[in-house]
PDB file of N, CA and C in Angstrom:
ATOM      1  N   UNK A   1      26.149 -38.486 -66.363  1.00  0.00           N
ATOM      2  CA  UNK A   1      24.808 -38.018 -66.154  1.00  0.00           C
ATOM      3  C   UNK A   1      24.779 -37.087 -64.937  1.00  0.00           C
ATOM      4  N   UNK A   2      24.372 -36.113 -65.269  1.00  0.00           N
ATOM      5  CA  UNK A   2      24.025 -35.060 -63.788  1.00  0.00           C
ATOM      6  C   UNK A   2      22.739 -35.012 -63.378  1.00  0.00           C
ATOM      7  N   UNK A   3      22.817 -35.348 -61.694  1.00  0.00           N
ATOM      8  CA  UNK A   3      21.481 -35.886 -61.019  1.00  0.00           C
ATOM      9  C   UNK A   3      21.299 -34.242 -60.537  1.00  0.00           C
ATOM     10  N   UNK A   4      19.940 -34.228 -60.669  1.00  0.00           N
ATOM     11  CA  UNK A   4      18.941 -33.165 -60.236  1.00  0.00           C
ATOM     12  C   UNK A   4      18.604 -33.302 -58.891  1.00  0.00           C
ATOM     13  N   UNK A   5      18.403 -32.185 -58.096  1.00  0.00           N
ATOM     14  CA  UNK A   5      18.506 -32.047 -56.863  1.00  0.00           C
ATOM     15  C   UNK A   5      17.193 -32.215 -56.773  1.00  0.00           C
ATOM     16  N   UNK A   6      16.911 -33.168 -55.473  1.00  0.00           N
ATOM     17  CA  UNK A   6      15.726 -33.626 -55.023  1.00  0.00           C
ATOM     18  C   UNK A   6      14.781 -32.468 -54.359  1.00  0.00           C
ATOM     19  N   UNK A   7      13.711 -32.816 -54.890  1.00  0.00           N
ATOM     20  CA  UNK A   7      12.962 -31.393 -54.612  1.00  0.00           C
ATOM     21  C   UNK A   7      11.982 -32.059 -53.270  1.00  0.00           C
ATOM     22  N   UNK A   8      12.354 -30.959 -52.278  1.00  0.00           N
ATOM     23  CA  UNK A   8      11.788 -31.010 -50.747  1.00  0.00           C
ATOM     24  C   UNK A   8      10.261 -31.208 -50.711  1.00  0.00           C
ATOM     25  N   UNK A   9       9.804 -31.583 -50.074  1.00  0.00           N
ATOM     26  CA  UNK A   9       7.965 -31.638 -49.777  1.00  0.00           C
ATOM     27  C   UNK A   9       8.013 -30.105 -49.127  1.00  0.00           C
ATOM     28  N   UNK A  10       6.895 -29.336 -49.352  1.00  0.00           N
ATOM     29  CA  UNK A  10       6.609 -28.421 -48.534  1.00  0.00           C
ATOM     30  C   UNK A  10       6.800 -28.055 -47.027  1.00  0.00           C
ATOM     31  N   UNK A  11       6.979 -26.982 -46.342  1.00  0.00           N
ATOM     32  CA  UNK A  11       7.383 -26.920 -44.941  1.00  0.00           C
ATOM     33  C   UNK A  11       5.683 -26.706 -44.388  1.00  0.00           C
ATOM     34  N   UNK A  12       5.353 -27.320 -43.513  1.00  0.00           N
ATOM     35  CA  UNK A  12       3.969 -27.163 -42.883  1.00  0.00           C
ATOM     36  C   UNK A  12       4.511 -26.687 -41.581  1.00  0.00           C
ATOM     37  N   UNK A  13       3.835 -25.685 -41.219  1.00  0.00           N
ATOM     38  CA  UNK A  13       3.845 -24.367 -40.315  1.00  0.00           C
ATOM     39  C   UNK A  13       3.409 -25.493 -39.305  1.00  0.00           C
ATOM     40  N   UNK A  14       4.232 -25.351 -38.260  1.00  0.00           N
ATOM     41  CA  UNK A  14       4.186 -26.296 -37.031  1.00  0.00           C
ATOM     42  C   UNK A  14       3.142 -25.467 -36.259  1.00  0.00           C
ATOM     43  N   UNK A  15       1.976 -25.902 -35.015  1.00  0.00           N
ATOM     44  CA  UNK A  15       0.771 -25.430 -34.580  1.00  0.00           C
ATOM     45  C   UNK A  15       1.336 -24.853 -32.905  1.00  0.00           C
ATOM     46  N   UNK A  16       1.413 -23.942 -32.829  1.00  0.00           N
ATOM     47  CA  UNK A  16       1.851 -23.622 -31.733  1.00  0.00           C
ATOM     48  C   UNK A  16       0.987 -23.574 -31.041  1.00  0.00           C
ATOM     49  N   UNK A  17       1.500 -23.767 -29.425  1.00  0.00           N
ATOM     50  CA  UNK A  17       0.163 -24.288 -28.548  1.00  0.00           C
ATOM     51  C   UNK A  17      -0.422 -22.830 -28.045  1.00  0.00           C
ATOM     52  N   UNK A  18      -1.414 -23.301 -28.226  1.00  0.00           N
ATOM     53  CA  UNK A  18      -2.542 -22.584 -27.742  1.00  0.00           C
ATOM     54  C   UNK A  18      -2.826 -21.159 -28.563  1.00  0.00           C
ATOM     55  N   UNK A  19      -2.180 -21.620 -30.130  1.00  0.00           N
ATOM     56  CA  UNK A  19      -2.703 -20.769 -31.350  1.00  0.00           C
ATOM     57  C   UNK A  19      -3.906 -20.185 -31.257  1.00  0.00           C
ATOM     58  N   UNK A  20      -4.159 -18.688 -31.263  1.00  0.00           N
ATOM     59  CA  UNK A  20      -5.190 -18.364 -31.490  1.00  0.00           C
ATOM     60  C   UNK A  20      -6.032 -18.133 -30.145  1.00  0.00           C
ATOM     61  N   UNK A  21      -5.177 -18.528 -29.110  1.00  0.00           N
ATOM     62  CA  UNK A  21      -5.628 -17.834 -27.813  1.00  0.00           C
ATOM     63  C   UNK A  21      -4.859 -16.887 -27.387  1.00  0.00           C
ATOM     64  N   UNK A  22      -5.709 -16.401 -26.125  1.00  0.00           N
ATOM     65  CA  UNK A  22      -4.988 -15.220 -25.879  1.00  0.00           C
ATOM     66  C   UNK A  22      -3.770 -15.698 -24.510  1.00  0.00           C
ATOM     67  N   UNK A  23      -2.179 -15.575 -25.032  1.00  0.00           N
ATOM     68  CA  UNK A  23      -1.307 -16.060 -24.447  1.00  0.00           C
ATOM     69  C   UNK A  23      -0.703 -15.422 -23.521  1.00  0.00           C
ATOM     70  N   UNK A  24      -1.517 -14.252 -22.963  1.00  0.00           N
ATOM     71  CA  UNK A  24      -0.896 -13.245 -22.120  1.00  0.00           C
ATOM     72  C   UNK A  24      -0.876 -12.131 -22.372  1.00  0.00           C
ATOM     73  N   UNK A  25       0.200 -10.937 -21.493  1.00  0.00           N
ATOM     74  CA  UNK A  25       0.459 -10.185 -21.805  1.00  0.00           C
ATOM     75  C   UNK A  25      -0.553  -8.753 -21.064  1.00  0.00           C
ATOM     76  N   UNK A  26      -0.748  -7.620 -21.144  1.00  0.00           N
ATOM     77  CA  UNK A  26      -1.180  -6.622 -20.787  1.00  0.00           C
ATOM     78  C   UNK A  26      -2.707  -6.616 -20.969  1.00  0.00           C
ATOM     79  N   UNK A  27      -3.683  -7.288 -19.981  1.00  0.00           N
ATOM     80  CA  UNK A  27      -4.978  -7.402 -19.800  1.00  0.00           C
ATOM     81  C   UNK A  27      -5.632  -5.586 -20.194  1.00  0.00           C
ATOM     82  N   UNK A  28      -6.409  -6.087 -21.525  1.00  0.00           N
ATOM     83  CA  UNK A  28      -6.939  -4.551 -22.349  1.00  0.00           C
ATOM     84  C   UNK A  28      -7.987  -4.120 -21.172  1.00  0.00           C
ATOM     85  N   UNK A  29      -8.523  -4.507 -20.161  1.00  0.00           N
ATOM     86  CA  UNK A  29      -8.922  -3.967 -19.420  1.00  0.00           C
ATOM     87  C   UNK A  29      -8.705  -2.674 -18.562  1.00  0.00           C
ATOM     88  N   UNK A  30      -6.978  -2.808 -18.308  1.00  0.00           N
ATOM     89  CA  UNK A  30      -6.366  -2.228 -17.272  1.00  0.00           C
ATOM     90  C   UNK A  30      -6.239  -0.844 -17.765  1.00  0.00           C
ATOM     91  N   UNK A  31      -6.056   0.084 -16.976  1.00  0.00           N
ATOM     92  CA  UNK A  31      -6.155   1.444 -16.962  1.00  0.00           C
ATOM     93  C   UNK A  31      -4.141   2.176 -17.583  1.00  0.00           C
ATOM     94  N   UNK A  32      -4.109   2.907 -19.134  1.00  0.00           N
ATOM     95  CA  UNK A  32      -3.505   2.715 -19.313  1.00  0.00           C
ATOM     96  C   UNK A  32      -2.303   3.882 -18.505  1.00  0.00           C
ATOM     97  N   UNK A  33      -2.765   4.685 -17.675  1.00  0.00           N
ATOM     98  CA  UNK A  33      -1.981   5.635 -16.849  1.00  0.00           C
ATOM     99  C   UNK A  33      -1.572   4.957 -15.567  1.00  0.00           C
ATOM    100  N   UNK A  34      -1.863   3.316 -15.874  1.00  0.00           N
ATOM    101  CA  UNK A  34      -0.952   2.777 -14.561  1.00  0.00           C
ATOM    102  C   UNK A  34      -0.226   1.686 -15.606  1.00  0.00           C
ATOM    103  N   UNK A  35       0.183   1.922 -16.283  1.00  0.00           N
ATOM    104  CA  UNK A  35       1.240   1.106 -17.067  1.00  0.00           C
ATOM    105  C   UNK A  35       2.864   1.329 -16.814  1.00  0.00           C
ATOM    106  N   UNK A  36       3.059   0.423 -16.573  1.00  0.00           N
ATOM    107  CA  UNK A  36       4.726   0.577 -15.329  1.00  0.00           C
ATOM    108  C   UNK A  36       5.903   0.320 -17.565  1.00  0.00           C
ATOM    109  N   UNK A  37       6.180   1.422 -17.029  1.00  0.00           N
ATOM    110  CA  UNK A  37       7.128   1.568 -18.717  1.00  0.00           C
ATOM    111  C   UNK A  37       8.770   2.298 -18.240  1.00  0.00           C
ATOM    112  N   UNK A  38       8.849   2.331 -16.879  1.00  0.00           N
ATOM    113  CA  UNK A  38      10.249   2.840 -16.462  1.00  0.00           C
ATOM    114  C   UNK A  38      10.806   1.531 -15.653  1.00  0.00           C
ATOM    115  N   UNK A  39      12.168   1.554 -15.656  1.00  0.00           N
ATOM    116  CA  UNK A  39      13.197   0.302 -15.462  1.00  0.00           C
ATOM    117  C   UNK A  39      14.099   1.202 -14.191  1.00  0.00           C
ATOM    118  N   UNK A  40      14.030   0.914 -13.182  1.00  0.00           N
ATOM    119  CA  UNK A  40      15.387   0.907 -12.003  1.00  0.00           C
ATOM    120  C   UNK A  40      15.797  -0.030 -12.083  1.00  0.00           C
ATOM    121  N   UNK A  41      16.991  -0.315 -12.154  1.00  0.00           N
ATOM    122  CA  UNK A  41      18.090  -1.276 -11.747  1.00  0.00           C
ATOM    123  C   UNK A  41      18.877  -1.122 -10.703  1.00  0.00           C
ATOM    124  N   UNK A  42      18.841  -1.870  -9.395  1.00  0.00           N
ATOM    125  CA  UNK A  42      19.761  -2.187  -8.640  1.00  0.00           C
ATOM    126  C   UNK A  42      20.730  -3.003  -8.515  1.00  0.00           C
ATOM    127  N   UNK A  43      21.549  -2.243  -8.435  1.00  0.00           N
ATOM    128  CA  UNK A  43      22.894  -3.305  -7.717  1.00  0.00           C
ATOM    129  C   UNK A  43      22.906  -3.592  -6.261  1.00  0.00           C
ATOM    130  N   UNK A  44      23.255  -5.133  -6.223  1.00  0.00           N
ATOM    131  CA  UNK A  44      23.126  -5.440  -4.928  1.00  0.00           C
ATOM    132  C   UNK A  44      24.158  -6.781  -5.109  1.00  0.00           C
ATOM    133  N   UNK A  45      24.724  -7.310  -3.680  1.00  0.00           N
ATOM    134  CA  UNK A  45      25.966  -8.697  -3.512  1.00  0.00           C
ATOM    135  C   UNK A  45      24.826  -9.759  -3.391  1.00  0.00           C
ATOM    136  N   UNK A  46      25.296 -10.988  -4.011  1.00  0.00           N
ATOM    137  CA  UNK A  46      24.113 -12.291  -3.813  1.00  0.00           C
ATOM    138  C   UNK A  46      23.641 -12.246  -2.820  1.00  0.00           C
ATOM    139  N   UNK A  47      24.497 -11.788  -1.274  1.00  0.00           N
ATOM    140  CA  UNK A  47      23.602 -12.334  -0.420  1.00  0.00           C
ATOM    141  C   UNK A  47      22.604 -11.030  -0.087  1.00  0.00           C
ATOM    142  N   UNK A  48      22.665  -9.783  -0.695  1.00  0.00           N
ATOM    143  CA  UNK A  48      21.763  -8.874  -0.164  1.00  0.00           C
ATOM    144  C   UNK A  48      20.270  -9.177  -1.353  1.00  0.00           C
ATOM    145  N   UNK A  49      20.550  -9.929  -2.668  1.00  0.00           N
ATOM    146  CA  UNK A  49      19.616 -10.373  -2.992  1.00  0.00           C
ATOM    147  C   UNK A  49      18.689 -11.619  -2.902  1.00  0.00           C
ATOM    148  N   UNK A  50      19.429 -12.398  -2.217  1.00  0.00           N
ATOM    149  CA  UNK A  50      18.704 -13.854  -1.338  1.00  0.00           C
ATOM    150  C   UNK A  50      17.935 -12.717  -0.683  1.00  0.00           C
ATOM    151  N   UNK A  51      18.250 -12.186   0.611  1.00  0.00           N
ATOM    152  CA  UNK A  51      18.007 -11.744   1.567  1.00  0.00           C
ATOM    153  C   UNK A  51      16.305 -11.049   0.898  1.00  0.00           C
ATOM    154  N   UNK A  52      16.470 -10.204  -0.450  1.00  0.00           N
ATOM    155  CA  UNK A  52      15.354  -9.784  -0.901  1.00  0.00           C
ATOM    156  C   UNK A  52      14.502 -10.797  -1.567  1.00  0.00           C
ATOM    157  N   UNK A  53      14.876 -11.517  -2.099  1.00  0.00           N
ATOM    158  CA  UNK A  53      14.058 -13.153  -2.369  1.00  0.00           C
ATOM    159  C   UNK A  53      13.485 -13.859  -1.130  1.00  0.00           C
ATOM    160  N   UNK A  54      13.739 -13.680   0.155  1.00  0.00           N
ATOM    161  CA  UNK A  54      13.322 -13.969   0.923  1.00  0.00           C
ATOM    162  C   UNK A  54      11.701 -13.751   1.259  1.00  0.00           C
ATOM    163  N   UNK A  55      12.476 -12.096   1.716  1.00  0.00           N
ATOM    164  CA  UNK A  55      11.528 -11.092   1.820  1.00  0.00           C
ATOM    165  C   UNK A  55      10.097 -11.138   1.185  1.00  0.00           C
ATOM    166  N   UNK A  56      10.612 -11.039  -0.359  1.00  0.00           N
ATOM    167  CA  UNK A  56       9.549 -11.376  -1.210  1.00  0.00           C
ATOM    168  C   UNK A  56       8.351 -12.592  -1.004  1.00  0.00           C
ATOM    169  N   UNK A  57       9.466 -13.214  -0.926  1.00  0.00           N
ATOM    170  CA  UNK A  57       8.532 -14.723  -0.938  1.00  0.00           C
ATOM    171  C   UNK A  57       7.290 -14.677   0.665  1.00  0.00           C
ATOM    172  N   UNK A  58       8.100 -14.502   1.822  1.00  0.00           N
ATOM    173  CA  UNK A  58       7.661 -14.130   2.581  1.00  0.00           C
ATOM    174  C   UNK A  58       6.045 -13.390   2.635  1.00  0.00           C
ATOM    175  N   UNK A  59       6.458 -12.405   1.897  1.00  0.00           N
ATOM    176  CA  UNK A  59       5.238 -11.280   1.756  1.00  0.00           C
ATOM    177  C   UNK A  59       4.511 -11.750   0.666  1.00  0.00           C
ATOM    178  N   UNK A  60       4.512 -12.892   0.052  1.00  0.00           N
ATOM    179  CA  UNK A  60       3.882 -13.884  -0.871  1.00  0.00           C
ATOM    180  C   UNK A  60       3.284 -13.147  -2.095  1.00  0.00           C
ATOM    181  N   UNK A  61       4.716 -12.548  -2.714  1.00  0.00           N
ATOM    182  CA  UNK A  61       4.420 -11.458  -4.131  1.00  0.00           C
ATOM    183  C   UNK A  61       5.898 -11.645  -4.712  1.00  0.00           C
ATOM    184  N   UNK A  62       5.820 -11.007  -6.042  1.00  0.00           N
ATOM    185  CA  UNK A  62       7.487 -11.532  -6.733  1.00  0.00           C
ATOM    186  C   UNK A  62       8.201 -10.026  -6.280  1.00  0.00           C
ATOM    187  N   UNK A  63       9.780 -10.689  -6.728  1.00  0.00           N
ATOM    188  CA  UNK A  63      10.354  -9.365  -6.392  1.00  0.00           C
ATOM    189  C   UNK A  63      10.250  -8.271  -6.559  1.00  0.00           C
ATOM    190  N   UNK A  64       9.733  -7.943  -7.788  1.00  0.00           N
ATOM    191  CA  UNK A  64       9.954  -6.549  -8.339  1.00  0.00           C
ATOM    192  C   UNK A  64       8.993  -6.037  -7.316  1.00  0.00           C
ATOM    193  N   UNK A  65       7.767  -6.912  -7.111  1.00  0.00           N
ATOM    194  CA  UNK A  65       5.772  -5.645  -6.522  1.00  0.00           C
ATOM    195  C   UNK A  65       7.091  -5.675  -5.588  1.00  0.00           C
ATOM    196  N   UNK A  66       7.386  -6.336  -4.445  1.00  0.00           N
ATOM    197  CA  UNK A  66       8.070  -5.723  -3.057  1.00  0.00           C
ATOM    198  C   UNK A  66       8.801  -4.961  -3.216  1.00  0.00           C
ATOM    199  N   UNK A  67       9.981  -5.266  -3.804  1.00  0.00           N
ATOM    200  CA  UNK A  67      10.839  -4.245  -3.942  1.00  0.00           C
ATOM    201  C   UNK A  67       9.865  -2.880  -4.119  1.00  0.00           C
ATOM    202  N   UNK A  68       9.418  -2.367  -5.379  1.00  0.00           N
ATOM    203  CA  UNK A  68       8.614  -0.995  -6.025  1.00  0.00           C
ATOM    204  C   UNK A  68       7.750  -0.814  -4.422  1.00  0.00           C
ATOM    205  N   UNK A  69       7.316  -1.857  -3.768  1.00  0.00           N
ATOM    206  CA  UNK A  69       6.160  -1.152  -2.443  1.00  0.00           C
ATOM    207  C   UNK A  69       7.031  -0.655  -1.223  1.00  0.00           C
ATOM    208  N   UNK A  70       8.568  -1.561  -1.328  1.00  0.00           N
ATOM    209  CA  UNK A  70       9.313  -0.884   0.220  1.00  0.00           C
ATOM    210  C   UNK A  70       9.176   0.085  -0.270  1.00  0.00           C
ATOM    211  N   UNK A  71       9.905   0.579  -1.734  1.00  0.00           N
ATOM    212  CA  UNK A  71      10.727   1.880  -2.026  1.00  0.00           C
ATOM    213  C   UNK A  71       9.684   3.085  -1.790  1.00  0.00           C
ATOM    214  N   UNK A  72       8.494   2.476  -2.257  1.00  0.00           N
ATOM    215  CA  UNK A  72       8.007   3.459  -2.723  1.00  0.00           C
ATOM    216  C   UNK A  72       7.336   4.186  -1.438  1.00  0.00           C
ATOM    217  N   UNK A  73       6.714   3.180  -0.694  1.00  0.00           N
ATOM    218  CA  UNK A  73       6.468   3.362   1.049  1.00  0.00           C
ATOM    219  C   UNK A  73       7.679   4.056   1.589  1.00  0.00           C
ATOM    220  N   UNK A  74       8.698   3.587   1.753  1.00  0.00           N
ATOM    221  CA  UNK A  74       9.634   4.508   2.507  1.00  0.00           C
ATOM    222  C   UNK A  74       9.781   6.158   1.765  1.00  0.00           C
ATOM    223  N   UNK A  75       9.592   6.093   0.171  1.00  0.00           N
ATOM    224  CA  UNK A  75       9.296   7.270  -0.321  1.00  0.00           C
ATOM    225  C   UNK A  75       8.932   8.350   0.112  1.00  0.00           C
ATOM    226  N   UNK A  76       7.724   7.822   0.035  1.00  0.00           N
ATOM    227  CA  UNK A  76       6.425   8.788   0.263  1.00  0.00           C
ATOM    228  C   UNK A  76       6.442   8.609   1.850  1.00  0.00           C
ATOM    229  N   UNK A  77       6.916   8.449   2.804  1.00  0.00           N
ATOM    230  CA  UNK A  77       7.172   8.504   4.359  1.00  0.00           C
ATOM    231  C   UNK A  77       8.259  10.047   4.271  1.00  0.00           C
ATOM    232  N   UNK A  78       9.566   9.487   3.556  1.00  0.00           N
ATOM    233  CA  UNK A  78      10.353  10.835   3.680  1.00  0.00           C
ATOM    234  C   UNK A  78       9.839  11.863   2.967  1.00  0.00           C
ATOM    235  N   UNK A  79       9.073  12.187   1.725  1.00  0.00           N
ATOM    236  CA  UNK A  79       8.552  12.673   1.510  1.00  0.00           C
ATOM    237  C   UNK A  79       7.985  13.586   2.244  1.00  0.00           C
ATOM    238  N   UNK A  80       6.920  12.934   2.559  1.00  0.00           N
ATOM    239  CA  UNK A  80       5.958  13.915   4.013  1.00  0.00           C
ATOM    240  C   UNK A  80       6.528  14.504   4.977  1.00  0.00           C
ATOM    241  N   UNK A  81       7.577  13.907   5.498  1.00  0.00           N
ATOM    242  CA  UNK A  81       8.392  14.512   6.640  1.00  0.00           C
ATOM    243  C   UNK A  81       9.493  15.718   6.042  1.00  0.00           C
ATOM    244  N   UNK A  82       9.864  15.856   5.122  1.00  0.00           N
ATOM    245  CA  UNK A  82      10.421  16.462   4.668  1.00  0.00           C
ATOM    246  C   UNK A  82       9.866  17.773   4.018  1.00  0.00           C
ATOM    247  N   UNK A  83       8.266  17.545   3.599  1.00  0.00           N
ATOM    248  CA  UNK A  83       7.342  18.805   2.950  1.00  0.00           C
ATOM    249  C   UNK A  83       7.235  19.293   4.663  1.00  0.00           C
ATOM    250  N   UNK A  84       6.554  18.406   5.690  1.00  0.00           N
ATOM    251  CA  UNK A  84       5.935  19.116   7.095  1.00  0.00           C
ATOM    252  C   UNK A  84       7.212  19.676   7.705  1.00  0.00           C
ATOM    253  N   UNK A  85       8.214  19.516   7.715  1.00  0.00           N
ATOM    254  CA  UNK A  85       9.576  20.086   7.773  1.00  0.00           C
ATOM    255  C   UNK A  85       9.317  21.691   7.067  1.00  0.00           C
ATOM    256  N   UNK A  86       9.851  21.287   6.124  1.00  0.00           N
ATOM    257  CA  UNK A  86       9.341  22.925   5.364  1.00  0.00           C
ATOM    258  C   UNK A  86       8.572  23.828   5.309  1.00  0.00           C
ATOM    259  N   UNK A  87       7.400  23.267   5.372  1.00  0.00           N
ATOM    260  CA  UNK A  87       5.692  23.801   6.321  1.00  0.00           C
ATOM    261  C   UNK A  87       6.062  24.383   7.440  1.00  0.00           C
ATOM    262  N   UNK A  88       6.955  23.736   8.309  1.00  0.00           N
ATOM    263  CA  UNK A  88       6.997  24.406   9.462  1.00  0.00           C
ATOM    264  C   UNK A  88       7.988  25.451   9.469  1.00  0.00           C
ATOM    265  N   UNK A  89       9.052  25.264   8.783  1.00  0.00           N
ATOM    266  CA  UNK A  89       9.968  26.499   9.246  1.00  0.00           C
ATOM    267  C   UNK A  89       9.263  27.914   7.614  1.00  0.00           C
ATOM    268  N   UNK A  90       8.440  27.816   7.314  1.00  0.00           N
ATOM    269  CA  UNK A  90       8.023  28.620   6.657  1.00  0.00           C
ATOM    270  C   UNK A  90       6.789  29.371   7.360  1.00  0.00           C
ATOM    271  N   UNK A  91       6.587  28.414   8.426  1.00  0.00           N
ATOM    272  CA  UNK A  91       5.652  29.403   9.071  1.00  0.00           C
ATOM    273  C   UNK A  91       6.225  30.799  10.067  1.00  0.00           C
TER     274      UNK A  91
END
């Protein structure tokens, strides 16, 4: 006699939490010409990244906002000094 393969009960779609709310992600509020869509990657030795985990924590924000605010502060510092530089010997 050949036995017939037992036929499964249906799969019921398990309820994931907090179905049907809103689980995050990019608040539709926000203005979309400040949407951060570029990636720097640094290399750095463990201890020069403790050292920036520190920092961070310190200034009580995650790594990346500090990191993006030194860089971007020291930026726009050389920046300026470097246009008023040019300003001047063009005068």
């Amino acid at each position: 006699m050949v036995s017939r393969p037992k036929k499964r009960a249906p799969r019921l779609r398990k309820k994931t939490k907090g179905a049907g709310k809103n689980l995050g992600g990019r608040p539709p509020y926000l203005d979309e010409a400040d949407k951060r869509e570029s990636l720097v990657r640094v290399l750095t030795t463990a201890a020069e990244l403790e050292e920036l985990k520190v920092a961070a924590k310190y200034a009580d924000t995650s790594l990346s906002s500090w990191v993006r605010g030194v860089a971007l502060e020291r930026a726009r510092v050389l920046i300026a000094e470097k246009e008023a530089a040019r300003d001047r010997r063009e005068q």
